[in-house]
N, C-alpha and C. Protein backbone atom coordinates (compact mmCIF):
# COMPACT_ATOMS: atom_id res chain seq x y z
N UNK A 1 4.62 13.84 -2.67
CA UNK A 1 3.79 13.71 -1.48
C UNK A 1 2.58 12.84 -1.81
N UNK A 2 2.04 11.91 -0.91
CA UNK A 2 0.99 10.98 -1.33
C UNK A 2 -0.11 11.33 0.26
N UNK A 3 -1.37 10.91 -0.20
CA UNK A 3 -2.09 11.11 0.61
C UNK A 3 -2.27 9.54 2.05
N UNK A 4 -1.03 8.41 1.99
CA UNK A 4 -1.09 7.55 2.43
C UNK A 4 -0.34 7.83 4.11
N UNK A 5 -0.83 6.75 4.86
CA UNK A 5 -0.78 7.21 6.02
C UNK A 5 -0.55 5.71 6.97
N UNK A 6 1.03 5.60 7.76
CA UNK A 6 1.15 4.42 8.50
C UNK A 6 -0.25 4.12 9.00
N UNK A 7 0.13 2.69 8.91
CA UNK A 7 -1.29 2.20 9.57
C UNK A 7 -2.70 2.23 8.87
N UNK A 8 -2.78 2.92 7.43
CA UNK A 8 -3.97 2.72 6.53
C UNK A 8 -4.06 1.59 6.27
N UNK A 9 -5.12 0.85 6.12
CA UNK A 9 -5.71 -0.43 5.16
C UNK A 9 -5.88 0.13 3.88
N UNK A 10 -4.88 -1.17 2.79
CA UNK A 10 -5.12 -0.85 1.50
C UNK A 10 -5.23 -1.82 0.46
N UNK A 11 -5.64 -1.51 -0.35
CA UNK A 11 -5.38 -3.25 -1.68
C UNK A 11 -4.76 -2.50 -2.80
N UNK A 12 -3.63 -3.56 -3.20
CA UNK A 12 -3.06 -3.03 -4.94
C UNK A 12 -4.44 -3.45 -5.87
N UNK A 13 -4.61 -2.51 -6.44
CA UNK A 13 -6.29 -3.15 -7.87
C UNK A 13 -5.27 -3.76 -8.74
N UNK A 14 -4.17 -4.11 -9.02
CA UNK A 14 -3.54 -4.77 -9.94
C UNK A 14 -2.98 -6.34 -9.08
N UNK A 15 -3.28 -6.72 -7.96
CA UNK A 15 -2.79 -7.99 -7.74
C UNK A 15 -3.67 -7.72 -5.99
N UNK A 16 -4.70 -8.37 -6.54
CA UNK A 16 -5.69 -8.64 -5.58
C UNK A 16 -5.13 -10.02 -4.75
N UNK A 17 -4.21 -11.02 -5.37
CA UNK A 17 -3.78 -12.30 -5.21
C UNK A 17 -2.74 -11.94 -3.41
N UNK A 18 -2.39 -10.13 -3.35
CA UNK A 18 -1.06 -10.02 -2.12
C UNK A 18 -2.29 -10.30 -0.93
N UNK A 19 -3.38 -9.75 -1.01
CA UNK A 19 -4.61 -9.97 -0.04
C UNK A 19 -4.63 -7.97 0.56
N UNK A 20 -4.64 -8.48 1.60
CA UNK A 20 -5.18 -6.29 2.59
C UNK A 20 -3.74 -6.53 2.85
N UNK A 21 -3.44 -4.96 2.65
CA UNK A 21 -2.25 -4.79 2.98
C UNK A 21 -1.99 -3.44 4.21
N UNK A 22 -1.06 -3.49 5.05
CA UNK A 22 -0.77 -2.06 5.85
C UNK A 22 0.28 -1.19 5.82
N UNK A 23 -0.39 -0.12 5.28
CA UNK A 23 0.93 0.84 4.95
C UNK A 23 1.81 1.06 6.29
N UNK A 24 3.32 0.58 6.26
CA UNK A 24 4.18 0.67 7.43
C UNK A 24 4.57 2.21 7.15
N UNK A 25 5.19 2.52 5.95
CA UNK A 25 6.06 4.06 5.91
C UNK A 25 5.66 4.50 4.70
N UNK A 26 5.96 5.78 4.39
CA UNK A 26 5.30 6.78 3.75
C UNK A 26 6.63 7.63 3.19
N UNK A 27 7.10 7.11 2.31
CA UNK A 27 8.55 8.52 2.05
C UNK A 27 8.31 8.77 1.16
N UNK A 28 7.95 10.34 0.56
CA UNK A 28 8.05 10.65 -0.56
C UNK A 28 6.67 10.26 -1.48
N UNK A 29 7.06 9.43 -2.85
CA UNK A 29 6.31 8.82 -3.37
C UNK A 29 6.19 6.77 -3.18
N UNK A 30 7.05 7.00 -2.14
CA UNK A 30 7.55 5.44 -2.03
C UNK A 30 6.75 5.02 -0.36
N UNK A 31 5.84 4.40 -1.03
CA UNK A 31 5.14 3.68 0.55
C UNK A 31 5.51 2.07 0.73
N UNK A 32 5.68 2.01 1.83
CA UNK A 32 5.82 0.76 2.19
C UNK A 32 4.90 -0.77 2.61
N UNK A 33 4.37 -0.54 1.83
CA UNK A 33 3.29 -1.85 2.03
C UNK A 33 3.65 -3.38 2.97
N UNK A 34 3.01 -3.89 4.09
CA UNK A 34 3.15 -5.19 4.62
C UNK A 34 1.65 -6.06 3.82
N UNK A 35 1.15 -6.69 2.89
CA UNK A 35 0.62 -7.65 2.76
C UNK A 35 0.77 -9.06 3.43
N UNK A 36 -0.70 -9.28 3.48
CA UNK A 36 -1.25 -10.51 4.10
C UNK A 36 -0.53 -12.15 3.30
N UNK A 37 -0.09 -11.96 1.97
CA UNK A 37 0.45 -13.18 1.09
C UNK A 37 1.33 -12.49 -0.01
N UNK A 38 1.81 -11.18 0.60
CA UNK A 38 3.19 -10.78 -0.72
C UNK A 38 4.54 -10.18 0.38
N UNK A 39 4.07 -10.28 1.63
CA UNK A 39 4.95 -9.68 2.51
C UNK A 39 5.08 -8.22 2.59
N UNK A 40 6.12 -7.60 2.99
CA UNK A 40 6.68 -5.88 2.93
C UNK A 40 6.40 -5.95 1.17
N UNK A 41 6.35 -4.62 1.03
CA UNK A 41 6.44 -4.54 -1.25
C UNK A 41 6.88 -3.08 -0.94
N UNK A 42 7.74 -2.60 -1.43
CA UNK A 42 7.76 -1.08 -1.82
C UNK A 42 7.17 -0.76 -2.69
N UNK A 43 6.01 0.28 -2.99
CA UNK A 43 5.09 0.64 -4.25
C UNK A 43 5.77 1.84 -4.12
N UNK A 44 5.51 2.64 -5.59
CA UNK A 44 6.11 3.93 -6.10
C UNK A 44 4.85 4.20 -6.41
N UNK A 45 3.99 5.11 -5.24
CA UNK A 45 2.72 5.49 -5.40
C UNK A 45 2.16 6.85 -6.66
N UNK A 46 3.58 7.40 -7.42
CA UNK A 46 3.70 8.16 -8.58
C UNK A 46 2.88 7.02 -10.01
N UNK A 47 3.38 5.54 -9.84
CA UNK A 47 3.09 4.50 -10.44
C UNK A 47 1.26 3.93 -10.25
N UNK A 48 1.63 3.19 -9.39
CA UNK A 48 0.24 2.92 -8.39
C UNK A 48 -0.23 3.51 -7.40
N UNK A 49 -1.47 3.75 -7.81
CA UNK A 49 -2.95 3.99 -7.11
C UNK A 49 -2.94 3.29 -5.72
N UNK A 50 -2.99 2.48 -4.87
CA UNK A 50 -3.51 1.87 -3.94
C UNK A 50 -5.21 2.08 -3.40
N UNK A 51 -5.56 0.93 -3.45
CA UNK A 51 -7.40 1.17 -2.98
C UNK A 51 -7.23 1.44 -1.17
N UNK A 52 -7.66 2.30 -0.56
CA UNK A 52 -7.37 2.68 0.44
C UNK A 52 -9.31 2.12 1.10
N UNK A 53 -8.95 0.72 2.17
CA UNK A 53 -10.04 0.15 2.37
C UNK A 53 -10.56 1.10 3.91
N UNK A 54 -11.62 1.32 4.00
CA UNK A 54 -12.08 1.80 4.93
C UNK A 54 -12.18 1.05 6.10
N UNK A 55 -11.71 1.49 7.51
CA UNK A 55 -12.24 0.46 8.53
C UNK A 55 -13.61 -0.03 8.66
């Protein structure tokens, strides 16, 4: 279970280069990231952290 939520603003701290990204889905430990310059990414949030940007 992860504390991430469709529709959060977030940044990977390991590749600042994808730009803000929006969490589309949430399964499990597996969120679905849309970035601004890396596209959709599946992260394994067990792995990575995500910086969760505030509106």
């Amino acid at each position: 279970m992860t504390d991430y939520e469709p529709g959060q603003r977030v940044r990977h701290p390991q590749r600042p280069d994808w730009g803000m990204g929006q969490v589309q889905s949430v399964t499990g430990t597996r969120v679905t990231v849309n970035f601004e310059n890396a596209g959709k990414v599946l992260i394994n949030a067990a792995l990575v952290v995500l910086e969760v940007v505030e509106p």
